[in-house]
N, C-alpha and C. Protein backbone atom coordinates (compact mmCIF):
# COMPACT_ATOMS: atom_id res chain seq x y z
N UNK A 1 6.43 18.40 -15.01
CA UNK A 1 6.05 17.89 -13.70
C UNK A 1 5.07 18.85 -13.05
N UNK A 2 4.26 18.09 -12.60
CA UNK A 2 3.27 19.31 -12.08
C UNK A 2 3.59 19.82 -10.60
N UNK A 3 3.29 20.96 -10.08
CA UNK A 3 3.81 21.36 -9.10
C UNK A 3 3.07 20.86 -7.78
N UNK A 4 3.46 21.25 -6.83
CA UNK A 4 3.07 20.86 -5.82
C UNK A 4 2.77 21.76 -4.52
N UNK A 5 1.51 21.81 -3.89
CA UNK A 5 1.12 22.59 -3.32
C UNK A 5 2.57 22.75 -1.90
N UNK A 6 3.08 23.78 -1.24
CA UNK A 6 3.54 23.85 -0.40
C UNK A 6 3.73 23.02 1.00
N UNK A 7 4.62 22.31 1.25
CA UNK A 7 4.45 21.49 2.41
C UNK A 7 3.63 20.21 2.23
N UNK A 8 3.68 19.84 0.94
CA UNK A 8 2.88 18.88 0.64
C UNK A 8 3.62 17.92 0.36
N UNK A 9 3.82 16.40 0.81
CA UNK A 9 4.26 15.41 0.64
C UNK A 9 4.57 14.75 -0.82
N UNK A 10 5.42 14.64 -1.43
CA UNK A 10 5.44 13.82 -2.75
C UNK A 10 4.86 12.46 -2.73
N UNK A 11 4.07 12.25 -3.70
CA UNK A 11 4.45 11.13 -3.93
C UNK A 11 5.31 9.94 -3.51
N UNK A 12 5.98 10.04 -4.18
CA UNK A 12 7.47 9.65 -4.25
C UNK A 12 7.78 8.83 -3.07
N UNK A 13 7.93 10.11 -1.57
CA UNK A 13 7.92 9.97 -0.13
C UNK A 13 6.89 9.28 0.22
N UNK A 14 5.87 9.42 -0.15
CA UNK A 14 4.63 8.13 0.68
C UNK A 14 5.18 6.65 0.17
N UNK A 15 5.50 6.50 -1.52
CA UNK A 15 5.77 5.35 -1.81
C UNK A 15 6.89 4.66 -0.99
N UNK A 16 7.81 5.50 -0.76
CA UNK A 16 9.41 4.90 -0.09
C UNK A 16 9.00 4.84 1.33
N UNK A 17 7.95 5.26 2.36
CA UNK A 17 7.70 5.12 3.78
C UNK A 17 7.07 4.06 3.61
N UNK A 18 6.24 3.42 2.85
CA UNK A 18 5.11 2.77 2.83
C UNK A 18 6.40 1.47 2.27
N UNK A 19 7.25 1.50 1.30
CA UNK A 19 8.03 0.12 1.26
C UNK A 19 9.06 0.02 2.36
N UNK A 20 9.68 0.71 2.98
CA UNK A 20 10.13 0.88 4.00
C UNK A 20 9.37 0.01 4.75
N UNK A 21 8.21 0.04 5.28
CA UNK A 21 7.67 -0.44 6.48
C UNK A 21 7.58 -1.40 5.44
N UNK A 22 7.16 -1.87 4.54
CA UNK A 22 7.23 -3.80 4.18
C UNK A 22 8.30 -4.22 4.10
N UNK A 23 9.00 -3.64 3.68
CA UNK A 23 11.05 -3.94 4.37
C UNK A 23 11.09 -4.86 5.28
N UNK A 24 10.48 -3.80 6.13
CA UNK A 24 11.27 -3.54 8.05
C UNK A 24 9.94 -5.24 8.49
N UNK A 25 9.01 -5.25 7.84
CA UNK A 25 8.17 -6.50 8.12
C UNK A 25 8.11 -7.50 7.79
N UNK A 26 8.92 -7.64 6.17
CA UNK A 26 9.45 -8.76 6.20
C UNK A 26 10.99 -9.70 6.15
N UNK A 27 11.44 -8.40 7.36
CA UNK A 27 12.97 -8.41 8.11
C UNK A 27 12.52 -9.13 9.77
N UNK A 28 11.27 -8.65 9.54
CA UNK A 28 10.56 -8.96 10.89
C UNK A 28 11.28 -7.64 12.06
N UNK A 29 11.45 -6.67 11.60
CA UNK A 29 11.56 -5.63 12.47
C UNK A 29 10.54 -4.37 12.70
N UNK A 30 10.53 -3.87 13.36
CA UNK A 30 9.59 -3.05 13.40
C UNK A 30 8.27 -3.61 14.18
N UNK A 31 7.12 -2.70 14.19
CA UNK A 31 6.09 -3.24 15.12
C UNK A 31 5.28 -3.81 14.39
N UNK A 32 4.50 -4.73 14.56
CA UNK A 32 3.80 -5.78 13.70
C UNK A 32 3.06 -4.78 12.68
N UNK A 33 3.28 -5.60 11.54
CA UNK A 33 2.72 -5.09 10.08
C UNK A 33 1.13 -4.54 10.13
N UNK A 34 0.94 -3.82 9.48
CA UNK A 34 -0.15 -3.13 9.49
C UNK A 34 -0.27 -2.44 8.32
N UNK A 35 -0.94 -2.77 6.94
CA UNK A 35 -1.04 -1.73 5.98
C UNK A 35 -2.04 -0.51 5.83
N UNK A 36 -2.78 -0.40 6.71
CA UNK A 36 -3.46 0.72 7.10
C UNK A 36 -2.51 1.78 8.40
N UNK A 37 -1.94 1.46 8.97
CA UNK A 37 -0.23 2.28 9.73
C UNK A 37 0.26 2.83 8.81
N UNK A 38 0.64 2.01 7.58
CA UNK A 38 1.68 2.45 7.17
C UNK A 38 0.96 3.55 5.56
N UNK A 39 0.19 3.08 5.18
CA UNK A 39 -1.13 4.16 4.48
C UNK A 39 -2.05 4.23 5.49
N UNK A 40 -2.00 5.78 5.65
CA UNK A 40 -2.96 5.96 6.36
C UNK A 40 -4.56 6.49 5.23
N UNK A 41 -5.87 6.21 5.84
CA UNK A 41 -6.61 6.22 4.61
C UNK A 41 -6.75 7.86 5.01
N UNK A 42 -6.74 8.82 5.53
CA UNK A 42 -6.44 9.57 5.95
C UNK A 42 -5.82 10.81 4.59
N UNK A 43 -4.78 9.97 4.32
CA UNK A 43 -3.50 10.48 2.88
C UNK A 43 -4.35 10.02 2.10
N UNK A 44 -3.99 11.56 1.33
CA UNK A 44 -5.12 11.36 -0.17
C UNK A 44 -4.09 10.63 -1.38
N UNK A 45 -2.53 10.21 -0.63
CA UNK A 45 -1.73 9.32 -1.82
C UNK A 45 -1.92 8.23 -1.58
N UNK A 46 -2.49 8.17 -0.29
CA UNK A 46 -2.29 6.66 0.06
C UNK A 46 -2.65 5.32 -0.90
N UNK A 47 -4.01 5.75 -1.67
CA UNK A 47 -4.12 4.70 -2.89
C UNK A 47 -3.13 4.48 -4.20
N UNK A 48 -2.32 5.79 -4.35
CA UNK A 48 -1.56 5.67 -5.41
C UNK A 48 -0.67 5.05 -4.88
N UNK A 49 -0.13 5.04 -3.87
CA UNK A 49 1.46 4.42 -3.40
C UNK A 49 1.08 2.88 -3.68
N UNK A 50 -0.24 2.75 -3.06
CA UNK A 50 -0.43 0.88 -3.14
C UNK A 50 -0.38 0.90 -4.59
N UNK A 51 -1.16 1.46 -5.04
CA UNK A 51 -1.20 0.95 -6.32
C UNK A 51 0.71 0.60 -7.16
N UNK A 52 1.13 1.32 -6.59
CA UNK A 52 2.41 1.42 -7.29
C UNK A 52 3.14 0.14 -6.56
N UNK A 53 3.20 -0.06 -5.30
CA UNK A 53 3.86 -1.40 -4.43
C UNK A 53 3.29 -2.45 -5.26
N UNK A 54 1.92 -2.69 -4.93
CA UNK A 54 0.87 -3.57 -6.04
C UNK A 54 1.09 -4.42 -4.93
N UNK A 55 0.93 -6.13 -5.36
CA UNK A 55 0.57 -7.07 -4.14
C UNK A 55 1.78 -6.62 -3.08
N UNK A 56 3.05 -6.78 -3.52
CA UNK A 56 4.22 -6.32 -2.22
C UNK A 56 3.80 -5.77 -1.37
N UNK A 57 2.75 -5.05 -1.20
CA UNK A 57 2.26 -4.38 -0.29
C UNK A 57 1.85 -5.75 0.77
N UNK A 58 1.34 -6.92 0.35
CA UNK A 58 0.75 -7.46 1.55
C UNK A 58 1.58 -9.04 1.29
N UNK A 59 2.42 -8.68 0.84
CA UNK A 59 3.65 -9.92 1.04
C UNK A 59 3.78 -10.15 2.82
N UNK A 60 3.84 -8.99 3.62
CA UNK A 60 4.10 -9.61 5.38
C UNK A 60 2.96 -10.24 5.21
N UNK A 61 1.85 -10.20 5.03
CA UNK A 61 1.08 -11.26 5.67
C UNK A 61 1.19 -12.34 5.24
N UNK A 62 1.50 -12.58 4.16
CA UNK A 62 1.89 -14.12 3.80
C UNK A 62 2.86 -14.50 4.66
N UNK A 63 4.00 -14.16 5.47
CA UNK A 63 5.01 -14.34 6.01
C UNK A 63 4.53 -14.50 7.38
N UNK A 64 4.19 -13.39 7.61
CA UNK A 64 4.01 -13.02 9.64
C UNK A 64 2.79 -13.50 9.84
N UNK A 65 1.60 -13.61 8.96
CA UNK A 65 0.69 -13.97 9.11
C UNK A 65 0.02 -15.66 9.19
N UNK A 66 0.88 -16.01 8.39
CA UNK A 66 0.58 -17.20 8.14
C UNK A 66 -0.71 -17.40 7.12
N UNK A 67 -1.07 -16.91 6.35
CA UNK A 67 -2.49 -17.09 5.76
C UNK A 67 -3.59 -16.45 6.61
N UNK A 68 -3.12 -15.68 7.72
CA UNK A 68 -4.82 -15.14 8.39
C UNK A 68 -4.88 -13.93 7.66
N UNK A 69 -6.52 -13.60 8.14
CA UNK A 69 -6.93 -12.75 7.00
C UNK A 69 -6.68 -11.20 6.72
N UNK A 70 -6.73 -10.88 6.09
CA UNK A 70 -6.25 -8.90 6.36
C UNK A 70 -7.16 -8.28 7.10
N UNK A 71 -6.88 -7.51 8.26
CA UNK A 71 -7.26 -6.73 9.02
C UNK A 71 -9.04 -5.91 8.12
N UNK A 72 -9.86 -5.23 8.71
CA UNK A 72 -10.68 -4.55 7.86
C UNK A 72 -10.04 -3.34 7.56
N UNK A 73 -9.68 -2.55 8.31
CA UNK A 73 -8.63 -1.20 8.23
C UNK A 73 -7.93 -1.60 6.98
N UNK A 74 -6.99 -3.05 6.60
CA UNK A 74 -6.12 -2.87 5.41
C UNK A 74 -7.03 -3.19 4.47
N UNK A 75 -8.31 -3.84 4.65
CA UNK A 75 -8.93 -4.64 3.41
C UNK A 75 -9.48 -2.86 2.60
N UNK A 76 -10.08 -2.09 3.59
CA UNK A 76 -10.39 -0.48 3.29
C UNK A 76 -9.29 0.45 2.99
N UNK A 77 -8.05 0.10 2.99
CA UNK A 77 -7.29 0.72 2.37
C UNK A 77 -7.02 -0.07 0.80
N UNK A 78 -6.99 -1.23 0.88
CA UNK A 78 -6.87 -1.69 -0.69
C UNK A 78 -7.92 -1.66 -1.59
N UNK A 79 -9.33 -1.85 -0.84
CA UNK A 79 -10.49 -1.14 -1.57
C UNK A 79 -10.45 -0.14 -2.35
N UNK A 80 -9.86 1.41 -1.25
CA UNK A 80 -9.66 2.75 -1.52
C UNK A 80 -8.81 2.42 -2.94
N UNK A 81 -7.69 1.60 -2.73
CA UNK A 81 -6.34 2.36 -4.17
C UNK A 81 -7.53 1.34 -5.39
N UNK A 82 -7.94 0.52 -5.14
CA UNK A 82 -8.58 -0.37 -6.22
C UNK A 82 -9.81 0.44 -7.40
N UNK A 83 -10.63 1.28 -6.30
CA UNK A 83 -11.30 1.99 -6.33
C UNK A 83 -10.78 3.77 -7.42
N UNK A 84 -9.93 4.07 -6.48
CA UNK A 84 -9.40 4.92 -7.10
C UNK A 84 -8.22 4.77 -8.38
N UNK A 85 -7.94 3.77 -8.30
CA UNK A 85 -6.96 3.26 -9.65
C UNK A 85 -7.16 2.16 -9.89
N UNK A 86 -8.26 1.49 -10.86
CA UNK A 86 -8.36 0.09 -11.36
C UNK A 86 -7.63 -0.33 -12.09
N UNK A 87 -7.05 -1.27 -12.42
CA UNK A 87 -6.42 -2.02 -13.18
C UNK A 87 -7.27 -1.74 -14.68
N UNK A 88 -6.44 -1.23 -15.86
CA UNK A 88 -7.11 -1.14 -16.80
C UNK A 88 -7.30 -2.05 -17.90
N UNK A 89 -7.69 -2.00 -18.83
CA UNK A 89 -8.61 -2.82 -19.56
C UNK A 89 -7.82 -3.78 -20.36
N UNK A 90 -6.51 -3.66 -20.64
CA UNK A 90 -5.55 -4.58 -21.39
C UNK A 90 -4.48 -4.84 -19.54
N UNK A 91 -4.95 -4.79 -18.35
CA UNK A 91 -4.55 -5.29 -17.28
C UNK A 91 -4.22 -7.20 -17.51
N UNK A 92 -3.53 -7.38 -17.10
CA UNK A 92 -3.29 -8.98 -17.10
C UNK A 92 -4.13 -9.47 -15.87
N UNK A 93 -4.57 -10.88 -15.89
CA UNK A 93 -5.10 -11.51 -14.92
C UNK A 93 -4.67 -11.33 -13.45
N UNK A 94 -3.57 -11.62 -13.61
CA UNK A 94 -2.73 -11.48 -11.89
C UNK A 94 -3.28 -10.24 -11.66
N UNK A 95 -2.82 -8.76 -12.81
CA UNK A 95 -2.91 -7.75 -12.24
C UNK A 95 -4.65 -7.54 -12.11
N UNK A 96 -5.60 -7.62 -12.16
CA UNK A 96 -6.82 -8.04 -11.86
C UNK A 96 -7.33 -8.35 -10.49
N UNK A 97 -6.77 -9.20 -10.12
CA UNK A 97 -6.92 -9.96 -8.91
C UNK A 97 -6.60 -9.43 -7.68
């Protein structure tokens, strides 16, 4: 395992805050969904955590949203993890998309 600089956030912890808040949003608790709140682009994990949630990440908006569209703040955070972790080359279609 590779180490980790001092006072530095795992992994791990961004992934479980970041499903936490899609929990708590599609419990409908908490303050309205926001996937740029809850990754901030800010966090240099923030693309790996999405990448690891994968669409779950924007399951509230199908719910709370009704079909409206993702914020630009979240569309630039899913850019960022897309960007920084593409789906690779034996990726399935869904995972593509």
């Amino acid at each position: 395992m590779a180490e980790q600089t001092q006072g530095a956030v795992p992994l791990s912890a961004v992934i479980a805050d970041a499903a936490t808040g899609v929990a708590l949003a599609l419990r409908g608790e908490g303050d309205p969904y926001a996937l740029s709140s809850i990754l901030r682009q800010s966090d240099a994990l923030a693309p790996a955590a999405l990448r690891v949630l994968g669409a779950d990440a924007l399951a509230p908006y199908a719910v709370e949203h009704r079909g409206a569209p993702v914020g630009a703040d979240d569309e630039e955070v899913v850019r960022q993890a897309l960007t920084a972790y593409p789906p690779g080359a034996d990726a399935s279609d869904i995972s593509v998309r």
